[in-house]
C-alpha atoms as a PDB file:
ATOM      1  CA  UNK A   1      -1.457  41.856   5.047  1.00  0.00           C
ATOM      2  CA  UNK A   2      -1.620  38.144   3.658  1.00  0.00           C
ATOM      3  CA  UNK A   3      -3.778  36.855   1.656  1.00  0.00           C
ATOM      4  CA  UNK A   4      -5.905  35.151   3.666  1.00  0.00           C
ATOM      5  CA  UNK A   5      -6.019  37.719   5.687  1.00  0.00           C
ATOM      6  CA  UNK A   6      -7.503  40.019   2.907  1.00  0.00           C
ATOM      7  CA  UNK A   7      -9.972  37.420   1.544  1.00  0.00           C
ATOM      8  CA  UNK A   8     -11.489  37.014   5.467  1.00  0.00           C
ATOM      9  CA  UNK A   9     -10.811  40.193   6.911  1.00  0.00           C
ATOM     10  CA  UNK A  10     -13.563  41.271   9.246  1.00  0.00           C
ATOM     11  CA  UNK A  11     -14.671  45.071  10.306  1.00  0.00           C
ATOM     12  CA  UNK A  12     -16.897  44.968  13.452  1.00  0.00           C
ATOM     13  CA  UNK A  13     -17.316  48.648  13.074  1.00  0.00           C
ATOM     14  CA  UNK A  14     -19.799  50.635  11.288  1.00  0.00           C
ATOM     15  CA  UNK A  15     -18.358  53.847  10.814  1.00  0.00           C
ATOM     16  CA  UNK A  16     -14.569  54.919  10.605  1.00  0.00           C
ATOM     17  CA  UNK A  17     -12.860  57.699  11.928  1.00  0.00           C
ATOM     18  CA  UNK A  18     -14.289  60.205  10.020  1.00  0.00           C
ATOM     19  CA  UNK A  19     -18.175  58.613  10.163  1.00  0.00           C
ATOM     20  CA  UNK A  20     -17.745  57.226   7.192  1.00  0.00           C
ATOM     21  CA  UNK A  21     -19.707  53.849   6.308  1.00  0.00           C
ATOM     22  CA  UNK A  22     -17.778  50.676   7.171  1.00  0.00           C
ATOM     23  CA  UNK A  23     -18.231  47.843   5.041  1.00  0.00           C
ATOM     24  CA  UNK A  24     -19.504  44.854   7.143  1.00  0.00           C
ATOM     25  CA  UNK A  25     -18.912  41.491   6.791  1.00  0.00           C
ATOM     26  CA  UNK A  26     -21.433  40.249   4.714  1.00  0.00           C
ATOM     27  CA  UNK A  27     -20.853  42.873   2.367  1.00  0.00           C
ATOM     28  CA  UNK A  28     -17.619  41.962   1.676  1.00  0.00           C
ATOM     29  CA  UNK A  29     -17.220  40.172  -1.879  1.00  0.00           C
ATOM     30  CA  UNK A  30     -14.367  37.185  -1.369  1.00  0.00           C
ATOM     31  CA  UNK A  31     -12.714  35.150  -3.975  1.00  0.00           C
ATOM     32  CA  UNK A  32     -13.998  31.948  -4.759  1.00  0.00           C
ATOM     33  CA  UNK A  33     -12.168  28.619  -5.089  1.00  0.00           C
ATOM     34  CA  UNK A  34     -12.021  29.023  -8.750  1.00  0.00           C
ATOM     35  CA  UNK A  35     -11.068  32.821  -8.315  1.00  0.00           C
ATOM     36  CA  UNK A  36      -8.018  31.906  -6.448  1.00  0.00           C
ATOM     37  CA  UNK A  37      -7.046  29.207  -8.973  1.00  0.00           C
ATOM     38  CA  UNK A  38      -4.629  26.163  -8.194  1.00  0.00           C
ATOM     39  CA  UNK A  39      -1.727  28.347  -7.632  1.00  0.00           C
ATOM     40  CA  UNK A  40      -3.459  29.527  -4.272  1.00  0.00           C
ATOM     41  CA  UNK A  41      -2.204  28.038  -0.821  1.00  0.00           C
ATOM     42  CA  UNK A  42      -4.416  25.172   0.416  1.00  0.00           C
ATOM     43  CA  UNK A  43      -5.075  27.529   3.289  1.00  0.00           C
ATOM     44  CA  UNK A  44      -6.488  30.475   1.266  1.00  0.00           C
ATOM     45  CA  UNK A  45      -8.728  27.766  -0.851  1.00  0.00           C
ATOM     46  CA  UNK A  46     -10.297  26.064   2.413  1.00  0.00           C
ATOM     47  CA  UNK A  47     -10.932  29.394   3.362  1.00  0.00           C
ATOM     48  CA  UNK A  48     -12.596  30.651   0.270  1.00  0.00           C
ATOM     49  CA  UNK A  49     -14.818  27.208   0.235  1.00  0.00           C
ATOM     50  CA  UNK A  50     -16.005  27.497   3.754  1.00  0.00           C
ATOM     51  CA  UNK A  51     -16.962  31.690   3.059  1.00  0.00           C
ATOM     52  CA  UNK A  52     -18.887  30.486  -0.667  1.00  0.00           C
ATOM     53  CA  UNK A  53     -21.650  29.121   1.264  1.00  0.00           C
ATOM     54  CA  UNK A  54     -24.100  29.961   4.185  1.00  0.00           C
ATOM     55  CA  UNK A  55     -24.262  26.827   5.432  1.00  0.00           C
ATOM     56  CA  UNK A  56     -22.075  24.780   8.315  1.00  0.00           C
ATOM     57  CA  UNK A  57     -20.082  22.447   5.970  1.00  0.00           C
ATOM     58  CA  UNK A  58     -17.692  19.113   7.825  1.00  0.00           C
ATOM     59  CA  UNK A  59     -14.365  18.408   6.249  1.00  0.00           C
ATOM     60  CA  UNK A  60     -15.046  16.090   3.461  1.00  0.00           C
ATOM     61  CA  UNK A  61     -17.398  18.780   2.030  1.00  0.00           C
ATOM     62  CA  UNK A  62     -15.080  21.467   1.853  1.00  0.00           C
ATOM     63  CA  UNK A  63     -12.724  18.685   0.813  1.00  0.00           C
ATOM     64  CA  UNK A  64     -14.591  17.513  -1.962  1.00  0.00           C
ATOM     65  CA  UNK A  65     -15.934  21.760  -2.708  1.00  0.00           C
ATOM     66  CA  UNK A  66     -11.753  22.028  -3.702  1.00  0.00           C
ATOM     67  CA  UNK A  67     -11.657  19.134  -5.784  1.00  0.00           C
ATOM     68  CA  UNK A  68     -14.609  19.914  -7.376  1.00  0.00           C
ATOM     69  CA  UNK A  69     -13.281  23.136  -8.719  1.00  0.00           C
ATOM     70  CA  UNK A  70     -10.077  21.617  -9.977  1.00  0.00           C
ATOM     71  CA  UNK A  71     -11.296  18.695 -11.509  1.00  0.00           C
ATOM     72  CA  UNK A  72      -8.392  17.073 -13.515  1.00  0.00           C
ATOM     73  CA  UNK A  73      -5.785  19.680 -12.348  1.00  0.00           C
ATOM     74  CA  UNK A  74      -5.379  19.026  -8.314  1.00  0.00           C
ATOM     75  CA  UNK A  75      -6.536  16.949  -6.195  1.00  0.00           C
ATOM     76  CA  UNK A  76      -6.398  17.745  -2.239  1.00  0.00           C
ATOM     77  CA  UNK A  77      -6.833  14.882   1.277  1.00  0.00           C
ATOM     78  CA  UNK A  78      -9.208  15.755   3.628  1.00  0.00           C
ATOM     79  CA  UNK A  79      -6.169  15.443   6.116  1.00  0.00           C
ATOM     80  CA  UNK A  80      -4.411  18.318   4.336  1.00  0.00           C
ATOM     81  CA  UNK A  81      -7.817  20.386   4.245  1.00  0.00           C
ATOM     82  CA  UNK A  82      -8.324  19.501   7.666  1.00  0.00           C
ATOM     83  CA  UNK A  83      -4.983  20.869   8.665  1.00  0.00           C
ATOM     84  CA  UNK A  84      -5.318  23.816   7.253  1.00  0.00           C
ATOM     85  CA  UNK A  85      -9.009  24.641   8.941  1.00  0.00           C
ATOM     86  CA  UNK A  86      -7.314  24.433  12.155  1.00  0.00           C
ATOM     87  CA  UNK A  87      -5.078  26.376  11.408  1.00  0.00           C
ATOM     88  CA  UNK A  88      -8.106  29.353  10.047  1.00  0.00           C
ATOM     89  CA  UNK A  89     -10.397  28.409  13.207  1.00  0.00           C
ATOM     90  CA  UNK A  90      -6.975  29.262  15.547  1.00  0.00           C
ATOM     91  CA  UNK A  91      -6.515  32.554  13.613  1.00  0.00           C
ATOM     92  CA  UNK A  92     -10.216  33.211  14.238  1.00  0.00           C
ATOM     93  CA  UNK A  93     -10.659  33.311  10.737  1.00  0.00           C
ATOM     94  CA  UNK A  94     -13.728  31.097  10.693  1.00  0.00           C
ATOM     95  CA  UNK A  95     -15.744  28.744  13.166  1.00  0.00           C
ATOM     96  CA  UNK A  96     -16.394  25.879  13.907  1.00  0.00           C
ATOM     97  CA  UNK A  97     -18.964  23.546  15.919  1.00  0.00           C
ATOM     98  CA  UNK A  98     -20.404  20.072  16.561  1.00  0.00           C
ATOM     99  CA  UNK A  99     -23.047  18.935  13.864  1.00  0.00           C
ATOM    100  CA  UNK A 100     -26.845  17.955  15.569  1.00  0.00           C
ATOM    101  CA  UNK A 101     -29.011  15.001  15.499  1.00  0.00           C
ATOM    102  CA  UNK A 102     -31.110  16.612  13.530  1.00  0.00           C
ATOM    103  CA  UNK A 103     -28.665  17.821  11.001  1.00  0.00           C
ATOM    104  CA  UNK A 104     -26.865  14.649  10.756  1.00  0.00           C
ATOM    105  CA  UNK A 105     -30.228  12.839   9.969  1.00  0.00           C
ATOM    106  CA  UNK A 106     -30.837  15.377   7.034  1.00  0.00           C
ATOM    107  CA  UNK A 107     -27.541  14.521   6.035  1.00  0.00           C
ATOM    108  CA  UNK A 108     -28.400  10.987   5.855  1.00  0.00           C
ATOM    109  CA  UNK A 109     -31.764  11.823   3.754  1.00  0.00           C
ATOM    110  CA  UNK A 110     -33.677  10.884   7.370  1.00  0.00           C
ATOM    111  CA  UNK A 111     -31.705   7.267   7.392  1.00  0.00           C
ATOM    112  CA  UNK A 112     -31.317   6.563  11.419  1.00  0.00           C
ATOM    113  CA  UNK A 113     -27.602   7.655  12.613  1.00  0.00           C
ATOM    114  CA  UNK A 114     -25.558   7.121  15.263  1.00  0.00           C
ATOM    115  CA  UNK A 115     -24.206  10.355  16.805  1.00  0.00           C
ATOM    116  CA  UNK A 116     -20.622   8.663  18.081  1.00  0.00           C
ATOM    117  CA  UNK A 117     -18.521  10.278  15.266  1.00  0.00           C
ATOM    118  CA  UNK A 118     -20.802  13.658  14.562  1.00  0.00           C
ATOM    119  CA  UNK A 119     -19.007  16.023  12.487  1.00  0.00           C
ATOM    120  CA  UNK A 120     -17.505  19.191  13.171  1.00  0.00           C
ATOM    121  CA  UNK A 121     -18.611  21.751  11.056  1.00  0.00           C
ATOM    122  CA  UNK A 122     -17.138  24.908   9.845  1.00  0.00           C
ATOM    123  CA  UNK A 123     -18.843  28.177   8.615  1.00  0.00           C
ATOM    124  CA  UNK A 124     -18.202  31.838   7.722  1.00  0.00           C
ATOM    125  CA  UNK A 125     -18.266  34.578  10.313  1.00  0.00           C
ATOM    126  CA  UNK A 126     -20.728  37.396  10.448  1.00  0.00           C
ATOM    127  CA  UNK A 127     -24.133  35.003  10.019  1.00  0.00           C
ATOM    128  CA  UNK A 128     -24.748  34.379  13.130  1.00  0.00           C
ATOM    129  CA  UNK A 129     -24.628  30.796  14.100  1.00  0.00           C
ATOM    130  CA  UNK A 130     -25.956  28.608  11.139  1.00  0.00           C
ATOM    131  CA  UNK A 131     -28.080  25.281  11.118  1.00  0.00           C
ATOM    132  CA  UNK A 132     -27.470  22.798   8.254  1.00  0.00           C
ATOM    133  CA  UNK A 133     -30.932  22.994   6.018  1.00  0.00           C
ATOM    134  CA  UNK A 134     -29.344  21.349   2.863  1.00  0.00           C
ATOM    135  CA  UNK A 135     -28.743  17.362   2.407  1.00  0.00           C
ATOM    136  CA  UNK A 136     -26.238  17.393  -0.045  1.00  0.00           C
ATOM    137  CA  UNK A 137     -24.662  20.428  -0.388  1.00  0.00           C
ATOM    138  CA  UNK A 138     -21.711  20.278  -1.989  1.00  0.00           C
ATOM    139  CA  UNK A 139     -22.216  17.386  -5.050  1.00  0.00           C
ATOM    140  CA  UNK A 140     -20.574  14.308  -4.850  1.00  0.00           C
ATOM    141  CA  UNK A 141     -20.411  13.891  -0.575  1.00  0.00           C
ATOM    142  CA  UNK A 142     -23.124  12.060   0.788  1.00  0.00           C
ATOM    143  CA  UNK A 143     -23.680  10.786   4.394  1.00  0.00           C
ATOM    144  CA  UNK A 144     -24.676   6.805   4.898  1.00  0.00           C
ATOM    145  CA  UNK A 145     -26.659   6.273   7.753  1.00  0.00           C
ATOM    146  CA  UNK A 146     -26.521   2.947  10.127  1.00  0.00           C
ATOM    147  CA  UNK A 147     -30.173   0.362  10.631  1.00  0.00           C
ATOM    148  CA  UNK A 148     -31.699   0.996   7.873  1.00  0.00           C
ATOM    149  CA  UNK A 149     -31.772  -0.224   3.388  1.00  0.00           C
ATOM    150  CA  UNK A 150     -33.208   2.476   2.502  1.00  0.00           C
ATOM    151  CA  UNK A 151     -32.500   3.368  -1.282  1.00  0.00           C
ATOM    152  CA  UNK A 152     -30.140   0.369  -1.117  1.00  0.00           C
ATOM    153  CA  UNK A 153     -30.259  -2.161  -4.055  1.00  0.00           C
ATOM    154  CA  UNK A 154     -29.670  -5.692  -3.136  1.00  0.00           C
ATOM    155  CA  UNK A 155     -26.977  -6.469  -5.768  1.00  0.00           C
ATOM    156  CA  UNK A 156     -25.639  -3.310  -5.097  1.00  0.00           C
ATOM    157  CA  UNK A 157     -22.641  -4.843  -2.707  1.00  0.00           C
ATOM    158  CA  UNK A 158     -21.720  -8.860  -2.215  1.00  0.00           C
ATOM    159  CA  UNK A 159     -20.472  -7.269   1.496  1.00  0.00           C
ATOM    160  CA  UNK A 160     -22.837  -8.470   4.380  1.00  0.00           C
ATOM    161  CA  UNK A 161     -25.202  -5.557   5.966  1.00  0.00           C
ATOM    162  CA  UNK A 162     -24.187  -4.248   8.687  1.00  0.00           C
ATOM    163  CA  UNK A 163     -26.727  -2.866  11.064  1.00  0.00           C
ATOM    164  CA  UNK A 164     -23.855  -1.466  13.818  1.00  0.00           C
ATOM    165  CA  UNK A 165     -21.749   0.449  11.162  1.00  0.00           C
ATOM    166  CA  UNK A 166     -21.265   4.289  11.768  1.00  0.00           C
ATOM    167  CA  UNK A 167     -22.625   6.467   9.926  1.00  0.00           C
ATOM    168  CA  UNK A 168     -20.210   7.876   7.712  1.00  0.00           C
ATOM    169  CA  UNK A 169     -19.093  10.358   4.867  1.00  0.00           C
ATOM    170  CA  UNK A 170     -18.263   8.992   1.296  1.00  0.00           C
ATOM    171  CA  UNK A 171     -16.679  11.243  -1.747  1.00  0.00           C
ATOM    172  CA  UNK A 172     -18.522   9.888  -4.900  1.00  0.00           C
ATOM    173  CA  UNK A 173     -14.646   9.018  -6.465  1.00  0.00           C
ATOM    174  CA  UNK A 174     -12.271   8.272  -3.229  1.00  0.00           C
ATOM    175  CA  UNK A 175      -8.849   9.295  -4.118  1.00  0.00           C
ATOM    176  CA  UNK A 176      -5.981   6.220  -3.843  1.00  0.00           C
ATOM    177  CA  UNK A 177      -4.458   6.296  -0.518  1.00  0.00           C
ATOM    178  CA  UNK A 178      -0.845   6.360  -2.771  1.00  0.00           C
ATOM    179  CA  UNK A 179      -1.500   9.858  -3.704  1.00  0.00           C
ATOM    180  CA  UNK A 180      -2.659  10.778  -0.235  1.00  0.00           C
ATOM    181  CA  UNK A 181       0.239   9.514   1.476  1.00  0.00           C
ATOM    182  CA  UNK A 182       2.502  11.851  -1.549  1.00  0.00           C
ATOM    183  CA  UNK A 183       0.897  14.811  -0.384  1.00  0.00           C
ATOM    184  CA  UNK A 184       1.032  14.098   3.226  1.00  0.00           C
ATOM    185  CA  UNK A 185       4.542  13.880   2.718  1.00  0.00           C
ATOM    186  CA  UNK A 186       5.084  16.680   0.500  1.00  0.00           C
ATOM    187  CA  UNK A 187       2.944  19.203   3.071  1.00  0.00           C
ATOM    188  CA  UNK A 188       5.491  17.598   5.926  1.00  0.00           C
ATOM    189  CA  UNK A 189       8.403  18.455   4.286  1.00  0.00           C
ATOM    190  CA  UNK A 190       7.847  21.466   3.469  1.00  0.00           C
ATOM    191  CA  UNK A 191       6.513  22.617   7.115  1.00  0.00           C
ATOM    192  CA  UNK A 192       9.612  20.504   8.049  1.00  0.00           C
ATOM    193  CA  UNK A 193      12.395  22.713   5.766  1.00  0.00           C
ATOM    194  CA  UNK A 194      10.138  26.227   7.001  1.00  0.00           C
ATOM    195  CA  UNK A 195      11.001  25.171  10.574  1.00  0.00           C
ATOM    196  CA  UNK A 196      14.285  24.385  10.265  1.00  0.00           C
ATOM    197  CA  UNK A 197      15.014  27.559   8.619  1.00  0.00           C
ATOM    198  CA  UNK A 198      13.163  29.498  11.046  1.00  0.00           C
ATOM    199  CA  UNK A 199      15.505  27.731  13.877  1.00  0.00           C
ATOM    200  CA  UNK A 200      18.290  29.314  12.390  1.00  0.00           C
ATOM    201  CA  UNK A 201      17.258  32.473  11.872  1.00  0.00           C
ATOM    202  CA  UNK A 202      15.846  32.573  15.831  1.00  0.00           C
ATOM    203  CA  UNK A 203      19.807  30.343  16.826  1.00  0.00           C
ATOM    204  CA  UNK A 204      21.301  33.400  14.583  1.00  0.00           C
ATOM    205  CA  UNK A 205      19.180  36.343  16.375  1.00  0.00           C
ATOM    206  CA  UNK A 206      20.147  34.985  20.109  1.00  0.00           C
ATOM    207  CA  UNK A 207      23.517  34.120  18.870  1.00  0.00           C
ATOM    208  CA  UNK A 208      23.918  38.422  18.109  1.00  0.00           C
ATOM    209  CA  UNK A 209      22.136  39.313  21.081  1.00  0.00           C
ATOM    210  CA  UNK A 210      24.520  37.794  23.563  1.00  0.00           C
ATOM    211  CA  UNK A 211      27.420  38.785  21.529  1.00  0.00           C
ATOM    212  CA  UNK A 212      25.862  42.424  22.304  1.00  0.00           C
ATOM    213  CA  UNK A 213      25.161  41.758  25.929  1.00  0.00           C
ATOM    214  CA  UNK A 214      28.780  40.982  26.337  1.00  0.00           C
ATOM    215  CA  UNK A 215      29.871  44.487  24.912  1.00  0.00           C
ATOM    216  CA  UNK A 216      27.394  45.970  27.200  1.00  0.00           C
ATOM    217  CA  UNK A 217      28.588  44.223  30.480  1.00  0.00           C
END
């Protein structure tokens, strides 16, 4: 068993075997972010941030949730984090859905927003299907909302107002697209090199196969 299949394993029974108790899902205790440490696949950390809370949260959150934890010792892209959810929502190891109107506008502190880029927004099995009752829940990712000035100084920006932008997620401290682009790279590679070496382990397996075929025949 993996890791990340330890930290999200799931028991829809109630009783084993033997009638034993079965622990159930929310009784589980999982590592946190923290718990894991920076030596934990990106996978088993997006994982652990999505299970530490109740609540649906979109990419940047669980993004930023990472960070958060390793302030000052790694730094993750939401493209990397977003990767890797797939990945956990294909397994079935979480889930995943469309944000609402509603929950997009408490995201936005009631500023009006558009709904032609809603989020998708991942939770934690075993709680049912979850509605978004916090603004900002993780600290530091905050949602801007189109029409409106609310809360915004005038000499907070020299850039024109505009009333069509989409509403959109910020990070408090956005990272420098250099050290996105390094990651990016480094993730490729290294999915790149697993590939190849899978290749010739599956080239090597076919390769002994027909050699046996031909001793059969």
């Amino acid at each position: 068993m993996t890791k990340i299949q330890e930290i999200a394993r799931l028991t829809p029974l109630t009783k084993d075997a033997n009638g034993n108790a079965k622990p159930s899902v929310t009784s589980i205790t999982y590592k946190t972010v923290k718990e894991l440490g920076t030596g934990a696949h990106v996978r088993e950390l997006a994982l652990a941030a999505v299970y530490e809370y109740n609540e649906p949260l979109s990419v940047l959150e669980i993004t930023a949730h990472i960070n958060n934890a390793f302030s000052g010792e790694m730094t993750y892209s939401d493209a990397i984090v977003r990767y890797n959810l797939e990945a956990l929502l294909k397994a079935g190891d979480i889930l995943m859905r469309q944000e609402t109107l509603e929950e997009r506008q408490l995201r936005a502190n009631g500023v009006p927003v558009t709904m032609n880029k809603p989020a998708h927004m991942f939770f934690r099995k075993g709680i049912g299907v979850p509605y978004r009752k916090t603004a900002e829940l993780v600290p530091g990712v905050t949602l801007k909302g189109q029409g409106s000035h609310a809360g915004r100084p005038k000499a907070a920006s020299t850039k024109a107002f505009n009333p069509k932008a989409t509403a959109e997620e910020v990070l408090g401290t956005p990272r420098p697209s250099s050290d996105m682009a390094a990651l990016d790279f480094m993730i490729e590679k290294l999915v790149a090199e697993r590939t190849a070496e899978l290749q010739k382990k599956l080239d090597d397996a076919n390769s002994k196969l027909a050699e046996f075929k031909k001793l059969l025949s």
